[in-house]
Protein backbone atom coordinates (compact mmCIF):
# COMPACT_ATOMS: atom_id res chain seq x y z
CA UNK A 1 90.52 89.88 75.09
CA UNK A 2 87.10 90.24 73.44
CA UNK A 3 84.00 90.66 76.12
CA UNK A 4 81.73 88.04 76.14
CA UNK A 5 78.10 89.70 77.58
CA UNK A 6 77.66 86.46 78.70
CA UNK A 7 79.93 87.64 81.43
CA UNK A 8 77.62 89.71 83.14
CA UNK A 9 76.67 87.66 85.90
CA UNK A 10 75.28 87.59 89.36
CA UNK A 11 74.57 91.16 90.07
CA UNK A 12 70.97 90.09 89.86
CA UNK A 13 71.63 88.14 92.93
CA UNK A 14 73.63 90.89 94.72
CA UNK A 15 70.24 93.11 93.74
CA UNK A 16 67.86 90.33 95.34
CA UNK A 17 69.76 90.03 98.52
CA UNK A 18 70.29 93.69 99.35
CA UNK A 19 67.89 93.67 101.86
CA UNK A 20 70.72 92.47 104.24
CA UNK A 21 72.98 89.42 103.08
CA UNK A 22 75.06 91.38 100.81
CA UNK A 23 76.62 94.03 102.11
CA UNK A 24 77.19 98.20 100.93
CA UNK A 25 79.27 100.09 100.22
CA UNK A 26 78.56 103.59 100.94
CA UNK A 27 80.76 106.38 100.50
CA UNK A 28 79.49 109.58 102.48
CA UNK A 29 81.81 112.97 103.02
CA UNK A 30 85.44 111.34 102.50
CA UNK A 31 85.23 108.01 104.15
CA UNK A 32 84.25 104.42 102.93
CA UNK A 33 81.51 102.42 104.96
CA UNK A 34 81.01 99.09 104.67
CA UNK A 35 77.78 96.88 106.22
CA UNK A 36 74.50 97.55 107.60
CA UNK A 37 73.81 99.16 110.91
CA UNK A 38 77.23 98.47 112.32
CA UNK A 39 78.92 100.07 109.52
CA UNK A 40 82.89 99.91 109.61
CA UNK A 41 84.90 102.11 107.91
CA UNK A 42 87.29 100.77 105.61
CA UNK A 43 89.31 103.38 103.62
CA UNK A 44 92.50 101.74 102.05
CA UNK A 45 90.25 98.49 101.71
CA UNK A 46 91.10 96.21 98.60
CA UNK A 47 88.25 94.81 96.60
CA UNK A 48 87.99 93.29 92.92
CA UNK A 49 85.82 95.16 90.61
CA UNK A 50 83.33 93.74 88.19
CA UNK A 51 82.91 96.31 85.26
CA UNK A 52 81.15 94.08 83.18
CA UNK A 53 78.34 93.52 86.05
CA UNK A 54 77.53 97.46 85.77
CA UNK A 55 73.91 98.12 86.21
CA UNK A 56 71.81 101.37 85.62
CA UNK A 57 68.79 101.75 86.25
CA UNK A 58 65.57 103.58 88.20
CA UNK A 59 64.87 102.28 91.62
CA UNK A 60 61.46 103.27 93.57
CA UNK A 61 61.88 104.06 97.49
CA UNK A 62 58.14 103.84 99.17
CA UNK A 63 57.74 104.86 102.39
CA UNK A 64 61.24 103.90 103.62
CA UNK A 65 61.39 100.72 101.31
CA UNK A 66 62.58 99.54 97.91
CA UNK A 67 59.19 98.47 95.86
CA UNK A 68 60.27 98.45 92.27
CA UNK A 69 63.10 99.01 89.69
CA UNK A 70 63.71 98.95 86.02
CA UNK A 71 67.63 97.65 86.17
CA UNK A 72 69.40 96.10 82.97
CA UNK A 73 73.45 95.49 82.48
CA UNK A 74 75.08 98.19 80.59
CA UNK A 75 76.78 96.25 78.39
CA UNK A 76 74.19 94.79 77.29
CA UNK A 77 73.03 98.11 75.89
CA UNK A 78 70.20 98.50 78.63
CA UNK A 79 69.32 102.28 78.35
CA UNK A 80 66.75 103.19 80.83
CA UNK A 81 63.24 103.90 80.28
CA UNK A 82 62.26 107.91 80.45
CA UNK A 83 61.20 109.16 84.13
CA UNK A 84 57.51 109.92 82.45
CA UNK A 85 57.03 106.42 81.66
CA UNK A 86 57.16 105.42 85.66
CA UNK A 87 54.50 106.94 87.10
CA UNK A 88 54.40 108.35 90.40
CA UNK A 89 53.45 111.94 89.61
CA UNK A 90 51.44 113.45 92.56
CA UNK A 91 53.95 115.38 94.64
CA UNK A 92 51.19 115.62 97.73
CA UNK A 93 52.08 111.55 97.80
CA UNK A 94 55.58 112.52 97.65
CA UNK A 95 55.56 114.86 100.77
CA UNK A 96 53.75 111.69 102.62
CA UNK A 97 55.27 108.90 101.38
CA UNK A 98 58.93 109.59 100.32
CA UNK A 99 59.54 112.85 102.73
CA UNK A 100 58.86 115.42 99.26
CA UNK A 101 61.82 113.41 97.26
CA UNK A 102 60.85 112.20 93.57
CA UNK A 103 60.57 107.93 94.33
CA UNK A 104 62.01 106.73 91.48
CA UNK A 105 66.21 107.10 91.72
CA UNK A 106 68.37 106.88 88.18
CA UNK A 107 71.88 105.50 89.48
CA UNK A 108 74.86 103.32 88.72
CA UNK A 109 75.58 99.74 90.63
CA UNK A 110 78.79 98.07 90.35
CA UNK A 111 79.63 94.80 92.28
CA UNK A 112 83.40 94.35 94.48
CA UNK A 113 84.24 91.11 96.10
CA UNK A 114 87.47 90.35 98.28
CA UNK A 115 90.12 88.10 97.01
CA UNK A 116 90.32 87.05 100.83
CA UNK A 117 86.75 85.86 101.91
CA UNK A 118 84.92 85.94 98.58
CA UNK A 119 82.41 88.29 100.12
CA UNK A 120 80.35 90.61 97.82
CA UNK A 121 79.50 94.35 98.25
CA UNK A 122 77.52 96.57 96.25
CA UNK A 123 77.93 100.15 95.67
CA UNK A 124 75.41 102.56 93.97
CA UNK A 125 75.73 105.99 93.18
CA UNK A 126 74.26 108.74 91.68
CA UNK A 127 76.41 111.77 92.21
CA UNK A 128 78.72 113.83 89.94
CA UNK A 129 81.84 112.52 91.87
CA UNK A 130 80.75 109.40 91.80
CA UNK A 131 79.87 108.75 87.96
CA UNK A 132 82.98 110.55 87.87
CA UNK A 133 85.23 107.46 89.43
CA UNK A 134 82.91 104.77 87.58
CA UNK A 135 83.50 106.34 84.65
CA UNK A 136 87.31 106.36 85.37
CA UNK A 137 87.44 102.96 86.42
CA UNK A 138 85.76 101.73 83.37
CA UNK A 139 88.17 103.75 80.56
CA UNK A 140 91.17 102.01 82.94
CA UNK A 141 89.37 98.57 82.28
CA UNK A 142 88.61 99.19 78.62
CA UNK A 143 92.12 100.02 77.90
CA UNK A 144 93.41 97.06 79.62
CA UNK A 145 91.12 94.63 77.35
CA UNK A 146 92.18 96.79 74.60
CA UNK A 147 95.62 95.47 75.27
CA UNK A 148 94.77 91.99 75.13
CA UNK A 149 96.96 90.52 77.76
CA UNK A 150 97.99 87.11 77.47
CA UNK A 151 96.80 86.04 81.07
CA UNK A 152 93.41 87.31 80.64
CA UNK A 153 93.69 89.19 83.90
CA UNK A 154 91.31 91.92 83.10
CA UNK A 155 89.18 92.31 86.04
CA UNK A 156 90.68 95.89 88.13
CA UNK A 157 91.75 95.19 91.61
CA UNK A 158 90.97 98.76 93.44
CA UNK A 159 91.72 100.68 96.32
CA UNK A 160 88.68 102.58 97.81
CA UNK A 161 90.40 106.00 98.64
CA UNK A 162 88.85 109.98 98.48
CA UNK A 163 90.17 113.19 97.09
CA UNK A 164 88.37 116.41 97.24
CA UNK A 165 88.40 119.95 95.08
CA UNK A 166 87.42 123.60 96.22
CA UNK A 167 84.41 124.50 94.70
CA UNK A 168 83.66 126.96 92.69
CA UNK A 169 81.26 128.78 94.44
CA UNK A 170 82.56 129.75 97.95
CA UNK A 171 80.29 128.91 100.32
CA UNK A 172 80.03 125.41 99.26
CA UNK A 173 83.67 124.51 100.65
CA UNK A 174 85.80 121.95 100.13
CA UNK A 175 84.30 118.75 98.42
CA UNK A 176 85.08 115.47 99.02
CA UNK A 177 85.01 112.54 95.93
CA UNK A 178 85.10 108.66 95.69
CA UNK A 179 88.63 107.66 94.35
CA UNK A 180 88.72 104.02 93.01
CA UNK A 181 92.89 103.71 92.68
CA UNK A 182 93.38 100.98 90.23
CA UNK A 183 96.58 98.42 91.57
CA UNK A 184 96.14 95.36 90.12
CA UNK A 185 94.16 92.90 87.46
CA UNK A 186 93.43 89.37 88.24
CA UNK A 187 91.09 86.99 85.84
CA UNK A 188 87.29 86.73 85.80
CA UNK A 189 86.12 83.85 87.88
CA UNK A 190 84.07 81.90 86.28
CA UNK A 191 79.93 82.30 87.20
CA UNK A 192 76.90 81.68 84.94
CA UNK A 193 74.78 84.97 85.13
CA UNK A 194 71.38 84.53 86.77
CA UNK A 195 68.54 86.58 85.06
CA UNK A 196 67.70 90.22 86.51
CA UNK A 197 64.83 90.45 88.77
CA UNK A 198 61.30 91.57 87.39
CA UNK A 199 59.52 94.60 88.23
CA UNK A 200 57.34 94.26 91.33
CA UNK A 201 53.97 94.37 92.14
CA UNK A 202 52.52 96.94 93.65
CA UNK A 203 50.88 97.06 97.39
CA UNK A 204 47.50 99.39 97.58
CA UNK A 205 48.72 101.98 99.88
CA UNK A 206 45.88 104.43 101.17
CA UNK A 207 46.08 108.27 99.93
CA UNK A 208 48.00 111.04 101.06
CA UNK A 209 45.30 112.41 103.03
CA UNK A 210 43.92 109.72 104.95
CA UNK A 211 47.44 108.88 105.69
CA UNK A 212 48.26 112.15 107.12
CA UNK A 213 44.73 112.04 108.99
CA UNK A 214 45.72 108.83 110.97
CA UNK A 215 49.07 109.60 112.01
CA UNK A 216 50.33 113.10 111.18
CA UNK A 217 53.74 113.71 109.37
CA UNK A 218 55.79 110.63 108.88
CA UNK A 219 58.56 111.95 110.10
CA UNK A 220 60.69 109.13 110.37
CA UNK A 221 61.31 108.45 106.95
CA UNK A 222 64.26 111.05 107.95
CA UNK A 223 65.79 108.25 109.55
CA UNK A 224 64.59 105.59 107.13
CA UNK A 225 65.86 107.36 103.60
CA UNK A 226 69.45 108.21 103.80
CA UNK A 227 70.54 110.73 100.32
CA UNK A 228 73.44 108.79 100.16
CA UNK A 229 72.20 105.23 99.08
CA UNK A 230 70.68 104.61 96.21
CA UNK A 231 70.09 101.07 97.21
């Protein structure tokens, strides 16, 4: 079966309605979590995968929030613009603003829905282990279009497990990975693609300094920015 970019469809949506209505995934020291504040785990959980609705891209975290992105599909040959071409330079607005941590966030978003409820969940990552299971996934979905398969049941239906490996260096342990376990292959639905969202404007936010004056460190942005979503 020949891709069709054309394909590549509704992650835009997903993207627009992260702010609640679509649920994570997030994967954080060997378990699965699925949902907002009342996260449930759900290792051994069964989802469809949509390799041909991978996104890369930069996304900006302000001061808790998502403000901007530059997202394309990857198969439609997107290749992200440098970091120097974003902006966001002054590392005192950093320490402020996005607790020291660089804004702007390279990382990989692929789509899952269940066969069950049709509900959608997003999962973003940008970590060696991570890249590591996308990348896996999408030689196991490559292969299967290279086979052509008469019922056009391409799409991988995947089992959200973990695996670990000792580390190299000592002290850092034992270290826990994303495993996506391939079990099945069912056929695309069938879903125009909506167009990926703009770049954002901008809100005037007041300096560093003055911001500092008024209310001292911003120390909940601990709370608000967790290292494990990229989204």
């Amino acid at each position: 079966m020949t891709i069709n970019t054309a394909l590549l469809r509704d992650l835009a949506s997903v993207l627009r309605q992260r702010g609640g209505q679509i649920a994570k995934l997030v994967y954080v020291k060997g378990n699965w979590w699925h949902g907002g504040r009342d996260k449930l785990q759900v290792n051994g959980s069964q989802w469809v995968a949509r390799p041909d609705w991978i996104i890369r891209g930069w996304t900006r975290w302000w001061d808790g929030k998502i403000t901007d992105h530059r997202l394309g599909y990857a198969l439609d040959g997107f290749i992200p613009p440098p970091r120097d071409e974003l902006g966001d330079f002054d590392q005192d607005e950093w320490k402020v603003w996005n607790r020291g941590r660089d804004p702007w966030q390279l990382a990989w978003s692929m789509p899952f829905y269940s066969q069950i409820s049709g509900e959608e969940v997003l999962w973003t990552t940008d970590t060696t282990g991570g890249c590591d299971a996308l990348a896996a996934l999408l030689q196991a979905y490559a292969d299967r279009i290279d086979l052509n398969p008469a019922d056009n049941k391409t799409l991988p239906v995947i089992e959200l497990n973990s695996g670990s490996y000792r580390h190299r260096q000592p002290d850092r342990g034992e270290i826990q990975i994303p495993i996506l376990d391939v079990i099945g292959w069912v056929v695309p639905p069938n879903k125009p693609r909506p167009p990926l969202p703009a770049p954002e404007p901008r809100n005037a936010l007041p300096s560093a300094e003055s911001q500092q004056a008024i209310e001292g460190p911003r120390k909940s942005l601990v709370q608000d920015l967790n290292d494990e979503i990229g989204f």
